[in-house]
C-alpha atoms as a PDB file:
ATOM      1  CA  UNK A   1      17.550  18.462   4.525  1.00  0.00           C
ATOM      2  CA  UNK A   2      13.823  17.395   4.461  1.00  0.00           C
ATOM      3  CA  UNK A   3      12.901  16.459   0.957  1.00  0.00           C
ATOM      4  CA  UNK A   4       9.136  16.267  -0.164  1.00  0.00           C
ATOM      5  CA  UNK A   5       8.345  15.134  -3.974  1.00  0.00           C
ATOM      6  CA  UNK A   6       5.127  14.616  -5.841  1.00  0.00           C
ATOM      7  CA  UNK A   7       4.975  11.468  -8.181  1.00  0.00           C
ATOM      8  CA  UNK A   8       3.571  12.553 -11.394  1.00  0.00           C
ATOM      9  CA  UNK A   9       5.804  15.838 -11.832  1.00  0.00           C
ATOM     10  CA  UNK A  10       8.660  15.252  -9.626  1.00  0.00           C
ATOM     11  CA  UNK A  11       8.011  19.127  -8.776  1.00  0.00           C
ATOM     12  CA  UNK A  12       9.638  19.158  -5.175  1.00  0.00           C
ATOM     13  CA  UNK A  13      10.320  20.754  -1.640  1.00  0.00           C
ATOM     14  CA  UNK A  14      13.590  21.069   0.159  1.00  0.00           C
ATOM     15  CA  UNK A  15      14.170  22.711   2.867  1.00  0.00           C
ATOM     16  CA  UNK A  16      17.212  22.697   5.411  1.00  0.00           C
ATOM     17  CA  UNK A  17      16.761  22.213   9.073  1.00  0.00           C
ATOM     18  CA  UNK A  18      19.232  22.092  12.294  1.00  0.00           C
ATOM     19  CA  UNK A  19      17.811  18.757  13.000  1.00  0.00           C
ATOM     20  CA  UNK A  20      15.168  15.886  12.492  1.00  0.00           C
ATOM     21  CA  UNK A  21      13.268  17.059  16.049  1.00  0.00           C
ATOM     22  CA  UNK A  22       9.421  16.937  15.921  1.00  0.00           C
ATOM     23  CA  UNK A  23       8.925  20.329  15.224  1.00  0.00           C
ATOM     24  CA  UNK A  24      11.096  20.174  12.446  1.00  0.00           C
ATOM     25  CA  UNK A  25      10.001  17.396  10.874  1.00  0.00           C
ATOM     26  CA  UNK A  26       6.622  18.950  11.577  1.00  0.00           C
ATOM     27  CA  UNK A  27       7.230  22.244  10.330  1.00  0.00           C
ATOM     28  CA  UNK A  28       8.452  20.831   6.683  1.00  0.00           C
ATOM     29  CA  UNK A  29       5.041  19.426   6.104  1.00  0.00           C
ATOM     30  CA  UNK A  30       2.946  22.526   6.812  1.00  0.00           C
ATOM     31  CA  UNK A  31       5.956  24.192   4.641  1.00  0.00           C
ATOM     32  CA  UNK A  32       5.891  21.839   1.810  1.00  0.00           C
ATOM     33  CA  UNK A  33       1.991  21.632   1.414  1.00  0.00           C
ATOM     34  CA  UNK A  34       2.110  25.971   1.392  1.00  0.00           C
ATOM     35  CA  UNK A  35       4.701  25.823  -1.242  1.00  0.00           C
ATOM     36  CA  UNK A  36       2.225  23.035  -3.239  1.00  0.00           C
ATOM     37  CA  UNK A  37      -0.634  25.158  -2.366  1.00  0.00           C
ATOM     38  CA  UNK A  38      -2.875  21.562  -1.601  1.00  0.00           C
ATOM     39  CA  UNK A  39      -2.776  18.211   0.053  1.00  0.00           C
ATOM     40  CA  UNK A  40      -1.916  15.231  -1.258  1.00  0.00           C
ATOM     41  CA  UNK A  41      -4.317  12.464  -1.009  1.00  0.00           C
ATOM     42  CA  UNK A  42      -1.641  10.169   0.907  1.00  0.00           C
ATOM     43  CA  UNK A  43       1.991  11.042   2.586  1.00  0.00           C
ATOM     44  CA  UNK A  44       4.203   8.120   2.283  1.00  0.00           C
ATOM     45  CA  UNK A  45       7.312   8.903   4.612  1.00  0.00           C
ATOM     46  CA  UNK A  46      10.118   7.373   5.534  1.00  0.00           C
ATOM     47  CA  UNK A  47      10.343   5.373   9.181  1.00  0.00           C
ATOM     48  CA  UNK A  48      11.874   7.409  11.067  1.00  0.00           C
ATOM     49  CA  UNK A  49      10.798   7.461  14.556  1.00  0.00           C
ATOM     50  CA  UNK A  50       9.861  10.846  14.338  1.00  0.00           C
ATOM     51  CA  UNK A  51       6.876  10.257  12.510  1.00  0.00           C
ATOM     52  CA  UNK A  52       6.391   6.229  13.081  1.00  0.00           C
ATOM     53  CA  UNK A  53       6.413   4.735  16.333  1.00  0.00           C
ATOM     54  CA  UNK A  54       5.601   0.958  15.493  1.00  0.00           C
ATOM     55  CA  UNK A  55       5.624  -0.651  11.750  1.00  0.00           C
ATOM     56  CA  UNK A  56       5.074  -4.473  12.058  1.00  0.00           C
ATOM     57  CA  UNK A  57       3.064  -6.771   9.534  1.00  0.00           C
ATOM     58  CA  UNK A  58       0.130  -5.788  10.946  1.00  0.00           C
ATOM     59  CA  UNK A  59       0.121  -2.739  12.614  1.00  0.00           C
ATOM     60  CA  UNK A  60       1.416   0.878  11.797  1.00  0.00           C
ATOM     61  CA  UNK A  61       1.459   3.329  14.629  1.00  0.00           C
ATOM     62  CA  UNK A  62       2.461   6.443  14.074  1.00  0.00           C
ATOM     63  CA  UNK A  63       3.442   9.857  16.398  1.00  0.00           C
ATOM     64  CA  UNK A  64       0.327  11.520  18.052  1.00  0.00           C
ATOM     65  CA  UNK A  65       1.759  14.960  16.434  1.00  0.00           C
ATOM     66  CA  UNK A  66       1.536  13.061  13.296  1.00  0.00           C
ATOM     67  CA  UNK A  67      -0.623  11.401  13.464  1.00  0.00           C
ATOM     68  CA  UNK A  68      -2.809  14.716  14.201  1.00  0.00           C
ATOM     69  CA  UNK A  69      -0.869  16.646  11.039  1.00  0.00           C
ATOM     70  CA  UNK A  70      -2.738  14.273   9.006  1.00  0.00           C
ATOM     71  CA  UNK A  71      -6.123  14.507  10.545  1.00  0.00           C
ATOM     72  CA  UNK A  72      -5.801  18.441  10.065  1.00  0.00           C
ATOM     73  CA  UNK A  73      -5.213  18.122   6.468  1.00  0.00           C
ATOM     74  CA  UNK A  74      -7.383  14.789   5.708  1.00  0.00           C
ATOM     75  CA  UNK A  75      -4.553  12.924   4.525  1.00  0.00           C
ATOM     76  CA  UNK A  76      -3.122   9.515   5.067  1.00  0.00           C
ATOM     77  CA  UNK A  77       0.029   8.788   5.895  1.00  0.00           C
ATOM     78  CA  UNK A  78       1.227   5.138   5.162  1.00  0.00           C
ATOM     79  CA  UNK A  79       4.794   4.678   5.276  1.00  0.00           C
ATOM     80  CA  UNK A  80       7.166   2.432   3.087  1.00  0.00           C
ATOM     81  CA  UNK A  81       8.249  -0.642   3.950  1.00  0.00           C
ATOM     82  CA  UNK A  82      11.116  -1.208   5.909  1.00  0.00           C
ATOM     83  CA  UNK A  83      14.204  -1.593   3.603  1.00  0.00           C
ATOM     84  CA  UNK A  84      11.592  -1.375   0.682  1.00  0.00           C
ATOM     85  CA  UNK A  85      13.032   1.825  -1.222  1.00  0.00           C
ATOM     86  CA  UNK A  86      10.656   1.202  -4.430  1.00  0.00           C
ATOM     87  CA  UNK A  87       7.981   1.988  -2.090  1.00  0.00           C
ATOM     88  CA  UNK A  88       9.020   5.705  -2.497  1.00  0.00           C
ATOM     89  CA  UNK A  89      10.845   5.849  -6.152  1.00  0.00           C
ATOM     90  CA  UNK A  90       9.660   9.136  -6.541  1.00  0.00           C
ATOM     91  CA  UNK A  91      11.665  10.385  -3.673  1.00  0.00           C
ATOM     92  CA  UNK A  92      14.260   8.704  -3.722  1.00  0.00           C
ATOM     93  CA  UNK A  93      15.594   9.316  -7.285  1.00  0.00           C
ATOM     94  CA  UNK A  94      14.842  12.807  -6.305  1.00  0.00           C
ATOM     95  CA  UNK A  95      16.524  13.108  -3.215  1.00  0.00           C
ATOM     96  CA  UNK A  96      19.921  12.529  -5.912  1.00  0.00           C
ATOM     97  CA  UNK A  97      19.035  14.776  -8.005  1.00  0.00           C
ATOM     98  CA  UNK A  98      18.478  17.363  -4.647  1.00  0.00           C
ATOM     99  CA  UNK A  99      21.980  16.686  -3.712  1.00  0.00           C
ATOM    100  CA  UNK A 100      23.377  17.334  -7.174  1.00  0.00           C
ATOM    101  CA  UNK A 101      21.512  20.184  -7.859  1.00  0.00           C
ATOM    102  CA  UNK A 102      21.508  21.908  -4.681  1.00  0.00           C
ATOM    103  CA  UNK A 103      23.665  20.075  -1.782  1.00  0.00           C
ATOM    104  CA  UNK A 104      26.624  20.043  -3.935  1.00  0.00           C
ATOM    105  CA  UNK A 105      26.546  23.400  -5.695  1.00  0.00           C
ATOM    106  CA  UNK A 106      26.266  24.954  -2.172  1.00  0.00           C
ATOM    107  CA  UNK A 107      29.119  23.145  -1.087  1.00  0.00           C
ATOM    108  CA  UNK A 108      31.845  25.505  -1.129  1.00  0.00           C
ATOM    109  CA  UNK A 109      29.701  28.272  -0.371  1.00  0.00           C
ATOM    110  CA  UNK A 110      29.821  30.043   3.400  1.00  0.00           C
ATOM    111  CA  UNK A 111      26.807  31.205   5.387  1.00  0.00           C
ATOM    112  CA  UNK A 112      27.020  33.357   8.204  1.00  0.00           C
ATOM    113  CA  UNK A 113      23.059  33.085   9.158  1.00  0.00           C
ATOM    114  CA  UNK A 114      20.757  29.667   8.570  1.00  0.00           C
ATOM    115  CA  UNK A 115      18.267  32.303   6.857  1.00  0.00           C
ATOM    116  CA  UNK A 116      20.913  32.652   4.640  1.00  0.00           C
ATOM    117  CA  UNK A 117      21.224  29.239   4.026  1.00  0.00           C
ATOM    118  CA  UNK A 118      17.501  28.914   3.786  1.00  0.00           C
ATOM    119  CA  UNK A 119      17.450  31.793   1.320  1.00  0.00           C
ATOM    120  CA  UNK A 120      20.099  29.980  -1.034  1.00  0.00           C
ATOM    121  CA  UNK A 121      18.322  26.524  -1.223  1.00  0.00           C
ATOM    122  CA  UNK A 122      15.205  28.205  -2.034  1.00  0.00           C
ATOM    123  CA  UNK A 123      16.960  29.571  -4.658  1.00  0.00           C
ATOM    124  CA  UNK A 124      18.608  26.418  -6.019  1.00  0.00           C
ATOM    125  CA  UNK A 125      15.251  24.737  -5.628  1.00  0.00           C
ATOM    126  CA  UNK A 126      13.452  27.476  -7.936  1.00  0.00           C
ATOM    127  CA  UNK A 127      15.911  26.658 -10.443  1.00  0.00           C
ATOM    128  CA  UNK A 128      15.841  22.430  -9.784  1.00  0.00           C
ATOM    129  CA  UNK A 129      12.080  22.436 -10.365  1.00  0.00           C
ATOM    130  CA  UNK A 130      11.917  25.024 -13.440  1.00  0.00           C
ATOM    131  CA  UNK A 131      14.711  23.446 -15.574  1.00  0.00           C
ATOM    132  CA  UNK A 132      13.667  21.691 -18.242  1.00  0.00           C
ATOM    133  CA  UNK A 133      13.643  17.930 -18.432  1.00  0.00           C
ATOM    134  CA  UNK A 134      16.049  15.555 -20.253  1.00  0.00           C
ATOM    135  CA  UNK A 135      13.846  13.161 -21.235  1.00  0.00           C
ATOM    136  CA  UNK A 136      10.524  14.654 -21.962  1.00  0.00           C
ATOM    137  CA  UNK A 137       8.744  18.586 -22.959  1.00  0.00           C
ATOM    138  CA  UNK A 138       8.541  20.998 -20.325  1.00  0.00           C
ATOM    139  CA  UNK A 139       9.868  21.334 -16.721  1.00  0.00           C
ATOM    140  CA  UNK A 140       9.095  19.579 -13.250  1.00  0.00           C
ATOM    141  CA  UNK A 141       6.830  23.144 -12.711  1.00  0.00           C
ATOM    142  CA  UNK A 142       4.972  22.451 -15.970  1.00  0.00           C
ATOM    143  CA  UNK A 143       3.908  19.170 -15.075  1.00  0.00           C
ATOM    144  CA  UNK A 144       3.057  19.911 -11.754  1.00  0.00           C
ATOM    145  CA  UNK A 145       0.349  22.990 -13.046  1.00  0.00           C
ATOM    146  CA  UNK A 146      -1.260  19.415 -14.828  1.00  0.00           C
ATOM    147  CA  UNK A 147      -0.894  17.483 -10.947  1.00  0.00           C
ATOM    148  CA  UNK A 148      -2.274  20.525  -9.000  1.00  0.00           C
ATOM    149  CA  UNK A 149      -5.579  19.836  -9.831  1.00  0.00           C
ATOM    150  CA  UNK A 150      -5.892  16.620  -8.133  1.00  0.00           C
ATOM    151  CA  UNK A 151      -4.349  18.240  -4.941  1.00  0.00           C
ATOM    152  CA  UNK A 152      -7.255  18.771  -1.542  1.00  0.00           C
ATOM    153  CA  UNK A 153      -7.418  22.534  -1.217  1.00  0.00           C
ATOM    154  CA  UNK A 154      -5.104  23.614   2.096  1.00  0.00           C
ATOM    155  CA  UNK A 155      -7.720  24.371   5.051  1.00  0.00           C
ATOM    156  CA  UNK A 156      -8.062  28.099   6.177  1.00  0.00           C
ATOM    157  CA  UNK A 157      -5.574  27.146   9.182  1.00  0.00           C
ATOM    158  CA  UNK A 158      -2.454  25.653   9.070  1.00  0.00           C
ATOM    159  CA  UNK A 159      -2.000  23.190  11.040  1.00  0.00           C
ATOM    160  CA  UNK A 160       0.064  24.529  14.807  1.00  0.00           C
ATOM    161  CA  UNK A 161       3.058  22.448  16.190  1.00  0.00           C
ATOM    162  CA  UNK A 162       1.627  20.997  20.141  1.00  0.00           C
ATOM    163  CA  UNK A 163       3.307  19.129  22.816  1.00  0.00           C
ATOM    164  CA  UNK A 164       2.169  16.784  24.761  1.00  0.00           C
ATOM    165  CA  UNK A 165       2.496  16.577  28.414  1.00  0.00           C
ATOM    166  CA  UNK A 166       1.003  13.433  29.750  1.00  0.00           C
ATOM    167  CA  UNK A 167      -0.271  12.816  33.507  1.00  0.00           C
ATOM    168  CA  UNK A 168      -0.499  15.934  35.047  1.00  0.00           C
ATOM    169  CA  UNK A 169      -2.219  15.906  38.607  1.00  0.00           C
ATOM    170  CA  UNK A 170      -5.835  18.049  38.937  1.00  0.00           C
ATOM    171  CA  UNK A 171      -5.836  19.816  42.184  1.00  0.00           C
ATOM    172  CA  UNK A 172      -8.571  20.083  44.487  1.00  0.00           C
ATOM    173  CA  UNK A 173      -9.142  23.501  42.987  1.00  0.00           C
ATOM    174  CA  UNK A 174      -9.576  22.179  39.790  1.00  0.00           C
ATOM    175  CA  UNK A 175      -5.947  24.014  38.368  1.00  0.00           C
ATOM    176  CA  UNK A 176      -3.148  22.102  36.443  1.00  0.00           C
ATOM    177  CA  UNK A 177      -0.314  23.584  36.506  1.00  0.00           C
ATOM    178  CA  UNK A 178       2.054  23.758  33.723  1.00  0.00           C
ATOM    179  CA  UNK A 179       5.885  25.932  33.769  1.00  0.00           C
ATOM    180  CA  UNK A 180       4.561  27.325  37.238  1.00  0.00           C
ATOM    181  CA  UNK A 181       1.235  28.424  35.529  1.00  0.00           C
ATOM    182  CA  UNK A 182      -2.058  27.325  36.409  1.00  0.00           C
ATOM    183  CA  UNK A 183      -5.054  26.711  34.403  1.00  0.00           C
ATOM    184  CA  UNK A 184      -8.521  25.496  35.258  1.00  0.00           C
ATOM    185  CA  UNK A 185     -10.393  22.323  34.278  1.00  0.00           C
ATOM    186  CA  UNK A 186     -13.777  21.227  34.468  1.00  0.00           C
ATOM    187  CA  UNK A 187     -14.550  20.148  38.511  1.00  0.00           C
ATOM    188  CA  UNK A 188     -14.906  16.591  37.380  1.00  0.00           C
ATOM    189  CA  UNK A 189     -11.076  16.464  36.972  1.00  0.00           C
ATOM    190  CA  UNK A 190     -10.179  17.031  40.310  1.00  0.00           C
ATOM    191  CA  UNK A 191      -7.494  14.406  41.690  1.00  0.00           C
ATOM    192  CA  UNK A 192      -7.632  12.926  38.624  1.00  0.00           C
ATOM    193  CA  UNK A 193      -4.675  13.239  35.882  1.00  0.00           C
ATOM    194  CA  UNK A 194      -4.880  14.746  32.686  1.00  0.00           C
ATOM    195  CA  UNK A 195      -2.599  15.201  29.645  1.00  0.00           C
ATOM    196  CA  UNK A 196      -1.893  18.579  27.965  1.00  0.00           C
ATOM    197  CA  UNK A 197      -1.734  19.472  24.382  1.00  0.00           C
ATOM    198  CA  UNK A 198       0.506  22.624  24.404  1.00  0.00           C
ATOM    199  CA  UNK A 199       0.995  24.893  21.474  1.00  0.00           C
ATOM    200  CA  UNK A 200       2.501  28.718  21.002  1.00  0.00           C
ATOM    201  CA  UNK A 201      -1.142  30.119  22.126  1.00  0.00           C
ATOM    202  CA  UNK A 202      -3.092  27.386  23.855  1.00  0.00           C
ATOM    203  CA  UNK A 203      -2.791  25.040  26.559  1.00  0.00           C
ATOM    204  CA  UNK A 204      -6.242  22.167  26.194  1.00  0.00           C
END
């Protein structure tokens, strides 16, 4: 279950997933920042090695897909310290209140699709972010029509999922090939090597 939460409102995105793959983990961002309807100024993720590569004292290194998710949406993405959970309160206290108010009242139930699964959280999170809070006026929806406005409007295209495929031979005919296809590249390339960017439509 990918979890995204915005600090001031603690208005939130869930969304259930068959695994923590790149294109899943990809695919929740683009999701959550459509459900906000804007980008926030700076992702702070977790370190999992689907989005960080390297995060020493002095150097953070992140996934090329991610690493070009943010570029797209002209974000930054700095991610919490290891074993520093205050880095990402926010979060974290949600991510209980997600399993309370969604994990564990779909416990017992049985889905006979992952739509319908998908369909059911959806559900459960319309209801986690318009219930009212205990502690202050108004609902996690409320406050969040008071954060939008400091949210970077969404560019006209989403950002697409790519692969890369790294060190592919030129021919002399100036032709990569790629699954038994072929595709042309400038002359210069010729017996050089190249790396693809691969995406539903396009192959650069």
């Amino acid at each position: 279950v990918f979890v995204a939460t915005l600090p001031y409102s603690g208005y939130s995105y869930v969304e259930a997933f068959f695994s923590m793959n790149q294109d899943s983990w990809t695919t929740a961002h683009v999701n959550a920042y459509k459900y906000f309807g804007g980008v926030t100024r700076i992702i702070q993720c977790d370190n999992l090695k689907t989005g960080v590569q390297k995060h020493g004292k002095d150097e953070v290194v992140l996934n090329k897909s991610y690493q070009e998710l943010a570029e797209h949406y002209g974000t930054a993405i700095l991610p919490a310290r290891v074993r520093a959970p205050k880095d990402k309160a926010a979060v974290e206290g949600t991510v209980g209140k997600v399993a309370t108010a969604i994990i564990a009242k779909l416990r017992n139930d049985v889905f006979y699709s992952f739509e319908d699964l998908k369909a059911a959280v959806a559900k459960k999170l319309y209801e986690f972010n318009h219930e009212n809070f205990q502690k202050r006026e108004g609902s996690r929806y409320d406050a969040f029509l008071d954060e939008k406005e400091y949210l970077h409007a969404l560019p006209e295209i989403p950002y697409e999922i790519a692969t890369w495929v790294y060190g592919r031979a030129v021919n002399l005919d100036f032709h990569v090939v790629f699954e038994k296809n072929r595709y042309s590249c400038p002359y210069q390339y010729a017996r050089k090597t190249v790396d693809l960017r691969v995406t539903d439509t396009t192959v650069e």
